[in-house]
Protein backbone atom coordinates (compact mmCIF):
# COMPACT_ATOMS: atom_id res chain seq x y z
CA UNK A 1 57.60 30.69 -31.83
CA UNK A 2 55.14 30.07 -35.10
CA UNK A 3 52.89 32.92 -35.92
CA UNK A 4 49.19 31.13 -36.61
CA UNK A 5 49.62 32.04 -40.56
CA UNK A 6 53.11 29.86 -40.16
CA UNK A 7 51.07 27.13 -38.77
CA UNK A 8 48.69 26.98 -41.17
CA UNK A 9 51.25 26.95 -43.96
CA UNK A 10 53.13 24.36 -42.28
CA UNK A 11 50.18 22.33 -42.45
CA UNK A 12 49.44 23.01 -46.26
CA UNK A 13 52.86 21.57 -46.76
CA UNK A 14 51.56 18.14 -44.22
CA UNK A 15 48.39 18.09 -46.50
CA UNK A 16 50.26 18.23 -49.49
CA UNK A 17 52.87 15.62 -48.17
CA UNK A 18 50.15 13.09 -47.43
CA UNK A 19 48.77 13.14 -50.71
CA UNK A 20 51.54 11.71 -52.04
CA UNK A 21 51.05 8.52 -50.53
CA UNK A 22 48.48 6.08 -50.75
CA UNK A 23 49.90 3.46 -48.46
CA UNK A 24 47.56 0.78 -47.04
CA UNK A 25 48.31 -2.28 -45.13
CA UNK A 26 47.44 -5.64 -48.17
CA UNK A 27 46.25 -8.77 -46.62
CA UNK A 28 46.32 -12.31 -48.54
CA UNK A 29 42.96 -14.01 -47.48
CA UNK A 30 40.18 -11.96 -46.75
CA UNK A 31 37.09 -14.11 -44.96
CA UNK A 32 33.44 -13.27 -44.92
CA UNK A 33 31.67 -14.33 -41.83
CA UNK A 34 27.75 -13.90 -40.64
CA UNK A 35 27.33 -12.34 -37.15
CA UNK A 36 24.42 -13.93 -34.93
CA UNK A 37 22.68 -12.19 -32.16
CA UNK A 38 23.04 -12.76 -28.37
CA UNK A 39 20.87 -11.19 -25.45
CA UNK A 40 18.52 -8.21 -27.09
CA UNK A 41 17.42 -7.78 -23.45
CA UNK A 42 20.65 -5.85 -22.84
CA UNK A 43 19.93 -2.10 -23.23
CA UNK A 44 23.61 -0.66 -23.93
CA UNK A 45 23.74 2.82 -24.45
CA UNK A 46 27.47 2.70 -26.39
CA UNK A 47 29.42 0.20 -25.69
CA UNK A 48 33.76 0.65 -25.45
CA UNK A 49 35.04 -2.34 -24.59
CA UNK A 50 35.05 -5.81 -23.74
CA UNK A 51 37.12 -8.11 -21.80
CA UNK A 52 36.51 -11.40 -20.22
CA UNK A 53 36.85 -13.31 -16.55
CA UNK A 54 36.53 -16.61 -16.81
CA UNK A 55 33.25 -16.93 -18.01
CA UNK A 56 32.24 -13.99 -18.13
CA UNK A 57 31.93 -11.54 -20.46
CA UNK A 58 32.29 -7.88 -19.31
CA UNK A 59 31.01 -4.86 -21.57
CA UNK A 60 32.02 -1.56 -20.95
CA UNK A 61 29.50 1.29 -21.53
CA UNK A 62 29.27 5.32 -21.85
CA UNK A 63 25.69 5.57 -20.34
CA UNK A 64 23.34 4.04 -17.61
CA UNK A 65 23.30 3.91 -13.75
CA UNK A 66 26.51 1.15 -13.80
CA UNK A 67 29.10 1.42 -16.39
CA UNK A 68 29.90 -2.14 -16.95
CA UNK A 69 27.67 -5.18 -18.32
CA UNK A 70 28.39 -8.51 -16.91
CA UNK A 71 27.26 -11.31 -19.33
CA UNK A 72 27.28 -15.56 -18.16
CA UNK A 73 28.79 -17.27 -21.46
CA UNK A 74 26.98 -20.17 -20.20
CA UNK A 75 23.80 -18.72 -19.07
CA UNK A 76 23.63 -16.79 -22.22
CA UNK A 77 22.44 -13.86 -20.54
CA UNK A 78 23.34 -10.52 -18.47
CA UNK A 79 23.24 -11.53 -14.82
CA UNK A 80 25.14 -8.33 -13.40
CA UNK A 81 25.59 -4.92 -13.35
CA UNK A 82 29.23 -2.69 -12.18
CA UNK A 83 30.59 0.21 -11.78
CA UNK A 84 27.54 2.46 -10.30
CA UNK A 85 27.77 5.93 -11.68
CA UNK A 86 27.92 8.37 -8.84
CA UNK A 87 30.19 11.07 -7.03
CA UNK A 88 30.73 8.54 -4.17
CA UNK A 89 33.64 6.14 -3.54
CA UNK A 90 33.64 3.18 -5.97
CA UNK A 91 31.14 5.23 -8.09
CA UNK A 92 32.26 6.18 -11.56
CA UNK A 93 31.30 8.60 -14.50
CA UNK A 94 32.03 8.40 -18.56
CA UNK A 95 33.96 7.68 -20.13
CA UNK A 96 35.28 4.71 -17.72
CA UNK A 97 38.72 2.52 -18.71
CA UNK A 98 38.02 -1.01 -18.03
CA UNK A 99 41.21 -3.25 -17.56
CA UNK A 100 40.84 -6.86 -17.10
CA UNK A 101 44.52 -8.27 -15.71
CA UNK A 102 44.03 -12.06 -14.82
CA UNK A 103 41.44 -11.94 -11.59
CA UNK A 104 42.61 -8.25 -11.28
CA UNK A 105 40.39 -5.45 -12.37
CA UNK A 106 41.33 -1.89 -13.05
CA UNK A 107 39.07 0.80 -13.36
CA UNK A 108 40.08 4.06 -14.75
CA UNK A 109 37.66 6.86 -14.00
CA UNK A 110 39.51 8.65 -17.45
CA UNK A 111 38.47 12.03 -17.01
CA UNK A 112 38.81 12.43 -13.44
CA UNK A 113 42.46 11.07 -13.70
CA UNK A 114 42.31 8.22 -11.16
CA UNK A 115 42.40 4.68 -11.10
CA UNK A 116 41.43 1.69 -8.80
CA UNK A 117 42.54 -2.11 -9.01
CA UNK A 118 40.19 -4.82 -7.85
CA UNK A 119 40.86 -8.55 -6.91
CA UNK A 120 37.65 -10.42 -8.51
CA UNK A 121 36.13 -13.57 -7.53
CA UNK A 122 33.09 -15.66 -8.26
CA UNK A 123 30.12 -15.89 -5.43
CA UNK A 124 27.09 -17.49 -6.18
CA UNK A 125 27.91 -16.87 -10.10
CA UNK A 126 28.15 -13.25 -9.81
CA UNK A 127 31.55 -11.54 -9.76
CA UNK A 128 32.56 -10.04 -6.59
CA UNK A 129 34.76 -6.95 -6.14
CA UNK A 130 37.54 -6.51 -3.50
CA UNK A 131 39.40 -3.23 -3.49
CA UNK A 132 43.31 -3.61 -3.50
CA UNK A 133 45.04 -0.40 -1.74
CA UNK A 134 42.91 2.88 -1.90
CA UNK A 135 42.23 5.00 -5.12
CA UNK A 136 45.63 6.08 -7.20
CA UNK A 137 45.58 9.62 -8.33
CA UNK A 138 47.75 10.67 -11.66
CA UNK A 139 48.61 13.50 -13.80
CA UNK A 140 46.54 14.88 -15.79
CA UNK A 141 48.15 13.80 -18.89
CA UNK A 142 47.16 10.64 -18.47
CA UNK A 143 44.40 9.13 -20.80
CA UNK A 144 44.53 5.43 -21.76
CA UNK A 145 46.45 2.85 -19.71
CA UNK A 146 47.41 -0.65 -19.85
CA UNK A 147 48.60 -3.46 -17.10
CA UNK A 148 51.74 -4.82 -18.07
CA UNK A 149 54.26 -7.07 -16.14
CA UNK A 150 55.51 -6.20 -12.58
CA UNK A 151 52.61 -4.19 -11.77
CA UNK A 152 53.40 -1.42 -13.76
CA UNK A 153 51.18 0.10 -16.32
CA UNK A 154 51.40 1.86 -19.64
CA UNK A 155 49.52 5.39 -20.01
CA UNK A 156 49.77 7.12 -23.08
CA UNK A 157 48.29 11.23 -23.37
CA UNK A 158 49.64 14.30 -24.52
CA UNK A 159 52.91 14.15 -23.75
CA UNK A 160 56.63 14.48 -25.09
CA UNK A 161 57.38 11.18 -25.41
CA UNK A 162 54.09 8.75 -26.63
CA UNK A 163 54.13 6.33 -23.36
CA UNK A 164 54.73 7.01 -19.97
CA UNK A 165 55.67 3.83 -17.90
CA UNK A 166 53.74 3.95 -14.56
CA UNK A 167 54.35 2.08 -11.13
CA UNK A 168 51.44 0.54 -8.85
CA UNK A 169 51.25 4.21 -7.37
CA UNK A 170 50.39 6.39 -10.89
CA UNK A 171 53.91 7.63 -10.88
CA UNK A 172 55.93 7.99 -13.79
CA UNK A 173 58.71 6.04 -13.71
CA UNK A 174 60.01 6.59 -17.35
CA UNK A 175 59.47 7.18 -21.07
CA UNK A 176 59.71 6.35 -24.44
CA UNK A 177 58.98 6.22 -27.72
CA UNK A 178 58.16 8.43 -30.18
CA UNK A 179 55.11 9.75 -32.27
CA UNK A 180 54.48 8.29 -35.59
CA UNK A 181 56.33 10.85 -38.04
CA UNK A 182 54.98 9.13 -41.49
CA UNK A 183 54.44 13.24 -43.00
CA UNK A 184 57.78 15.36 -44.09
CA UNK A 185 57.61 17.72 -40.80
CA UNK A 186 54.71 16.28 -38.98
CA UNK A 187 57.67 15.69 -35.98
CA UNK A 188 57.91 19.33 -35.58
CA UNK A 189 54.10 19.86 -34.62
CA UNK A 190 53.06 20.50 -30.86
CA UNK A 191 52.90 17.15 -29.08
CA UNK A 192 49.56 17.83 -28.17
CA UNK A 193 48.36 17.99 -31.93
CA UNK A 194 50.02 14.76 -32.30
CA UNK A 195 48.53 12.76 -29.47
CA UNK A 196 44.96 14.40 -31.07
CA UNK A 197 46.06 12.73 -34.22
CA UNK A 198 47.33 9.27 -33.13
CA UNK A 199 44.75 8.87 -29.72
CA UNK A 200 45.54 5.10 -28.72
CA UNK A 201 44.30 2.00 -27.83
CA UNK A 202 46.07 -0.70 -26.43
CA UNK A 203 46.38 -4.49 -25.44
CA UNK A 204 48.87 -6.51 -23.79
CA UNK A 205 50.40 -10.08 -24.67
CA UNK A 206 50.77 -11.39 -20.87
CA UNK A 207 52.16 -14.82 -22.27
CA UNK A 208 54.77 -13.09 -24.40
CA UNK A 209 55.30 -9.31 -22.54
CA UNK A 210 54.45 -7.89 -25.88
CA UNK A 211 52.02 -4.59 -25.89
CA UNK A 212 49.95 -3.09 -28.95
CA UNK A 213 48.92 -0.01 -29.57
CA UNK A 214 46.55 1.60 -32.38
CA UNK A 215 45.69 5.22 -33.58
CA UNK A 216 43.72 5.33 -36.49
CA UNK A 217 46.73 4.66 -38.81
CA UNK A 218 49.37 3.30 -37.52
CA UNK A 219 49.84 0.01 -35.41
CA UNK A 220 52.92 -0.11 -32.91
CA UNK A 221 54.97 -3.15 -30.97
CA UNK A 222 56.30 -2.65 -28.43
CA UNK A 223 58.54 -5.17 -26.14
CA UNK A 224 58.06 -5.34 -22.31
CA UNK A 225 60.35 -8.39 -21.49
CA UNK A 226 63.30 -6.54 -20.10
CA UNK A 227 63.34 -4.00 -17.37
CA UNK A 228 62.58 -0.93 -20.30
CA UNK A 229 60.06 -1.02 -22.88
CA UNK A 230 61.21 -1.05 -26.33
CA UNK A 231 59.25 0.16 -29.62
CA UNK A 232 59.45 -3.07 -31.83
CA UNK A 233 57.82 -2.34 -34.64
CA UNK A 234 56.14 0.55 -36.28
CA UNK A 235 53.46 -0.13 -39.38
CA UNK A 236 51.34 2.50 -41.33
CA UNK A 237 47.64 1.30 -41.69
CA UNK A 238 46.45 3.83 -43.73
CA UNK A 239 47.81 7.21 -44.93
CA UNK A 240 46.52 9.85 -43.03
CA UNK A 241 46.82 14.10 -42.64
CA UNK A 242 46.15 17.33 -40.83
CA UNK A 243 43.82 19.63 -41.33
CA UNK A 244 44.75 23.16 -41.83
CA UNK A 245 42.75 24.12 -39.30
CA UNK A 246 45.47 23.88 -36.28
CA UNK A 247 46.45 26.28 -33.38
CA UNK A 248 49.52 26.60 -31.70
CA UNK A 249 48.77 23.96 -28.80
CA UNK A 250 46.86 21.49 -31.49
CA UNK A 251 43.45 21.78 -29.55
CA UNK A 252 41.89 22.29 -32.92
CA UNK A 253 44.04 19.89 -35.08
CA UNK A 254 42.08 16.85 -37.21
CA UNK A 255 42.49 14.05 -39.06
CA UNK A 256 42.42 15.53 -43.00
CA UNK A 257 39.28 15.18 -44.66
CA UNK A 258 39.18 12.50 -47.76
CA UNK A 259 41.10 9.63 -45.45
CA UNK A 260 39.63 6.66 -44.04
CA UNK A 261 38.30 6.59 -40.60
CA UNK A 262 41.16 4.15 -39.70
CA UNK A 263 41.31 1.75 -36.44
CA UNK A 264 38.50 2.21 -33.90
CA UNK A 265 39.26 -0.85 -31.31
CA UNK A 266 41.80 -3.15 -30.68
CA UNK A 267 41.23 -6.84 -29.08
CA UNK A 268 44.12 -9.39 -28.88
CA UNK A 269 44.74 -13.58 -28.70
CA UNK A 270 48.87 -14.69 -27.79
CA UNK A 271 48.30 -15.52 -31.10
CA UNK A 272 47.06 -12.41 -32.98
CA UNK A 273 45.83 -8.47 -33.17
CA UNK A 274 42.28 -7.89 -33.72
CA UNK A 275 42.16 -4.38 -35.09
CA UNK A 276 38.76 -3.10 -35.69
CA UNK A 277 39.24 -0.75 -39.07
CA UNK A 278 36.41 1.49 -40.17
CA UNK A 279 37.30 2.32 -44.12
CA UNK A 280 34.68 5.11 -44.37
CA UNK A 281 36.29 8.84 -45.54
CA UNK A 282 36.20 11.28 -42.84
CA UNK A 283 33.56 13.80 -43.56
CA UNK A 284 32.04 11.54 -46.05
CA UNK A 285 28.63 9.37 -45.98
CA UNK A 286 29.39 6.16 -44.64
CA UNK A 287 28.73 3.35 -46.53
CA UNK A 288 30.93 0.47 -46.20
CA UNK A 289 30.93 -1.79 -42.94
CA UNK A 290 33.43 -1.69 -40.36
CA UNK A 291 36.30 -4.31 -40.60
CA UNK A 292 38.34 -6.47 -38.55
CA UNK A 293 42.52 -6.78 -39.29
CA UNK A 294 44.34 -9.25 -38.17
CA UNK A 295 48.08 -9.23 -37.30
CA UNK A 296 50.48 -11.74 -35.78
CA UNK A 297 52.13 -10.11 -32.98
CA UNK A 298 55.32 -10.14 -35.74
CA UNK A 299 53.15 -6.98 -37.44
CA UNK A 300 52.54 -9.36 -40.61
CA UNK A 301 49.19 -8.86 -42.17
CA UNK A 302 47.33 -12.43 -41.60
CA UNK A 303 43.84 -11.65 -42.91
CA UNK A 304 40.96 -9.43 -43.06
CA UNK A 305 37.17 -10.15 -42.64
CA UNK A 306 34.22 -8.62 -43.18
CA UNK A 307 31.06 -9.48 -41.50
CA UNK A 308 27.52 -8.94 -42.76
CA UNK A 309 27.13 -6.63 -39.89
CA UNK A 310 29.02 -3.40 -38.36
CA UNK A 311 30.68 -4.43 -35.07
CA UNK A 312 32.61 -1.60 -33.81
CA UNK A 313 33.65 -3.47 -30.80
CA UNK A 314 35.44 -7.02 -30.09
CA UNK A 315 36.62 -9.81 -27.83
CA UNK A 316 37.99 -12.94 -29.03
CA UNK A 317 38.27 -16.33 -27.39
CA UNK A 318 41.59 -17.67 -26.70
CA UNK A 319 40.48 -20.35 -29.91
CA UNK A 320 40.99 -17.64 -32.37
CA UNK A 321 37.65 -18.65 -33.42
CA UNK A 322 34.94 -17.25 -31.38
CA UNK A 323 34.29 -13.76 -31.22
CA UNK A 324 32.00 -11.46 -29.06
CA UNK A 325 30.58 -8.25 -30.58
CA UNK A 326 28.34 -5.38 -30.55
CA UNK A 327 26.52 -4.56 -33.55
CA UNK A 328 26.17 -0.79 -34.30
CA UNK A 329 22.28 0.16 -33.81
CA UNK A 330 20.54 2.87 -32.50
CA UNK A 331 20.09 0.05 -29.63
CA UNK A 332 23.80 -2.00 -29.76
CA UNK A 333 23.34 -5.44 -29.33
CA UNK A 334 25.59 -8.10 -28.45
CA UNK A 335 26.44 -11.05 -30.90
CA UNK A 336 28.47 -13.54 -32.09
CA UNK A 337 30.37 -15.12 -34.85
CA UNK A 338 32.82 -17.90 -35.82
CA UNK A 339 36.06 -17.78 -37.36
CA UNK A 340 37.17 -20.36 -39.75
């Protein structure tokens, strides 16, 4: 076993290994765009995510007394409210995992390790829930998921291997993959200082059975069509390192001060990867606006654009054109803008 003063040289040598790279992702057209307000009405606390059924728009949130926004693209307005917070059943609490899979709904109640799908349909222009089955219970290494074919899901948490393929009861099934290993010895670091490092999003290609994932560096691939899940592609975003400040299990491990921020959200078209990218140095002031990457679903840089606003989190149209946003304010607001 590593002594603490081990560990902490170890991670010297990881610091000193990342700053001999200055790798980041080059894209050939970068496209300015100007973002234009929505409803101001809507008071979101901090938005997480956004997803859409038919047409509406839903908005994940950490605060208030329901968890989820419902917005009418048509109306141009909220008209609906989900996800009551509560101790009660089909109440929620922060942070809540919202998972939009065609007229199926799954809500992930993160912290409290338990999941339950809905069947959604449209009454009198609100969405109506129907449970499906009772509330799944999973281990508590479970932290992000994402609906993939055959009813199974992806979760991804501090574990071994970096994804855990579940079945429509929150059991693990299998696993695979690996943990980005871009720093001479960072694959010999507990796994749990590793998840801390690469935390992921994710977003699934249903036309294609293609899943992406995003830490704050590194983009991943990853193949669903036959019956086990294979890692694609790996691509470094940014470089990235540890701080020396790390214990034996990792509960105290962080990214390395003087690197960017990296990806923050992840949205996705059959056509493309949205990757929201925030190029700000940890620990630093921030001063440059948030970003949005695009991939092909090849990993091949397409473009990047920068908006005249910060819009930490995404959903765009099937057209590859329209986008829905938050913009970052003391009091987020929703918003648009067009692609060209």
């Amino acid at each position: 076993m590593r002594t603490r003063g081990s560990m902490l040289c170890f991670s010297a040598l990881l610091l000193c290994a990342a700053c001999q790279h200055t790798a980041k992702v080059k894209f050939p057209v970068t496209e300015q765009v100007t973002v234009h307000l929505l409803d101001s009405s809507m008071m979101m606390g901090s938005p997480m995510d956004m997803a859409r059924y038919q047409d509406f728009l839903l908005i994940s949130d950490y605060q208030g007394d329901s968890l989820i926004w419902v917005y009418d693209m048509n109306k141009r307005r909220c008209v609906q409210r989900l996800a009551p917070v509560g101790e009660g059943p089909h109440h929620f609490t922060s942070p809540l995992q919202m998972i939009v899979d065609d007229s199926r709904l799954i809500l992930h109640n993160r912290w409290r390790f338990t999941y339950q799908p809905y069947e959604m349909s449209v009454r009198a222009d609100t969405i109506h829930l129907q449970p499906i089955g009772s509330l799944v219970r999973m281990w508590p290494t479970v932290d992000r998921l994402c609906a993939i074919k055959d009813n199974r899901l992806v979760a991804v948490g501090p574990t071994e291997e970096r994804y855990q393929i579940l079945n429509d009861q929150g059991q693990v099934i299998d696993s695979i993959g690996e943990y980005p290993s871009f720093i001479r010895g960072e694959s010999g670091l507990p796994a749990t200082a590793r998840y801390i490092a690469h935390q992921t999003s994710m977003t699934y290609n249903r036309r294609d059975n293609l899943l992406a994932s995003i830490s704050p560096h590194v983009l991943e691939i990853i193949d669903c069509n036959g019956d086990r899940p294979v890692v694609k592609k790996t691509i470094l975003l940014s470089m990235y390192g540890y701080s020396p400040d790390i214990s034996e299990t990792g509960t105290s491990v962080n990214s390395e001060v003087g690197t960017e921020s990296g990806a923050v959200r992840i949205s996705s078209t059959d056509e493309y990867i949205y990757l929201v990218y925030d190029p700000n140095l940890i620990g630093g002031e921030p001063s440059l606006k948030l970003e949005i990457w695009v991939f092909d679903w090849e990993g091949n840089p397409v473009k990047k654009i920068q908006t005249d606003r910060d819009t930490p989190c995404i959903y765009v149209a099937d057209d590859n054109r329209t986008v829905y946003c938050t913009v970052k304010a003391l009091d987020p607001v929703l918003a648009t803008f067009s692609l060209f």
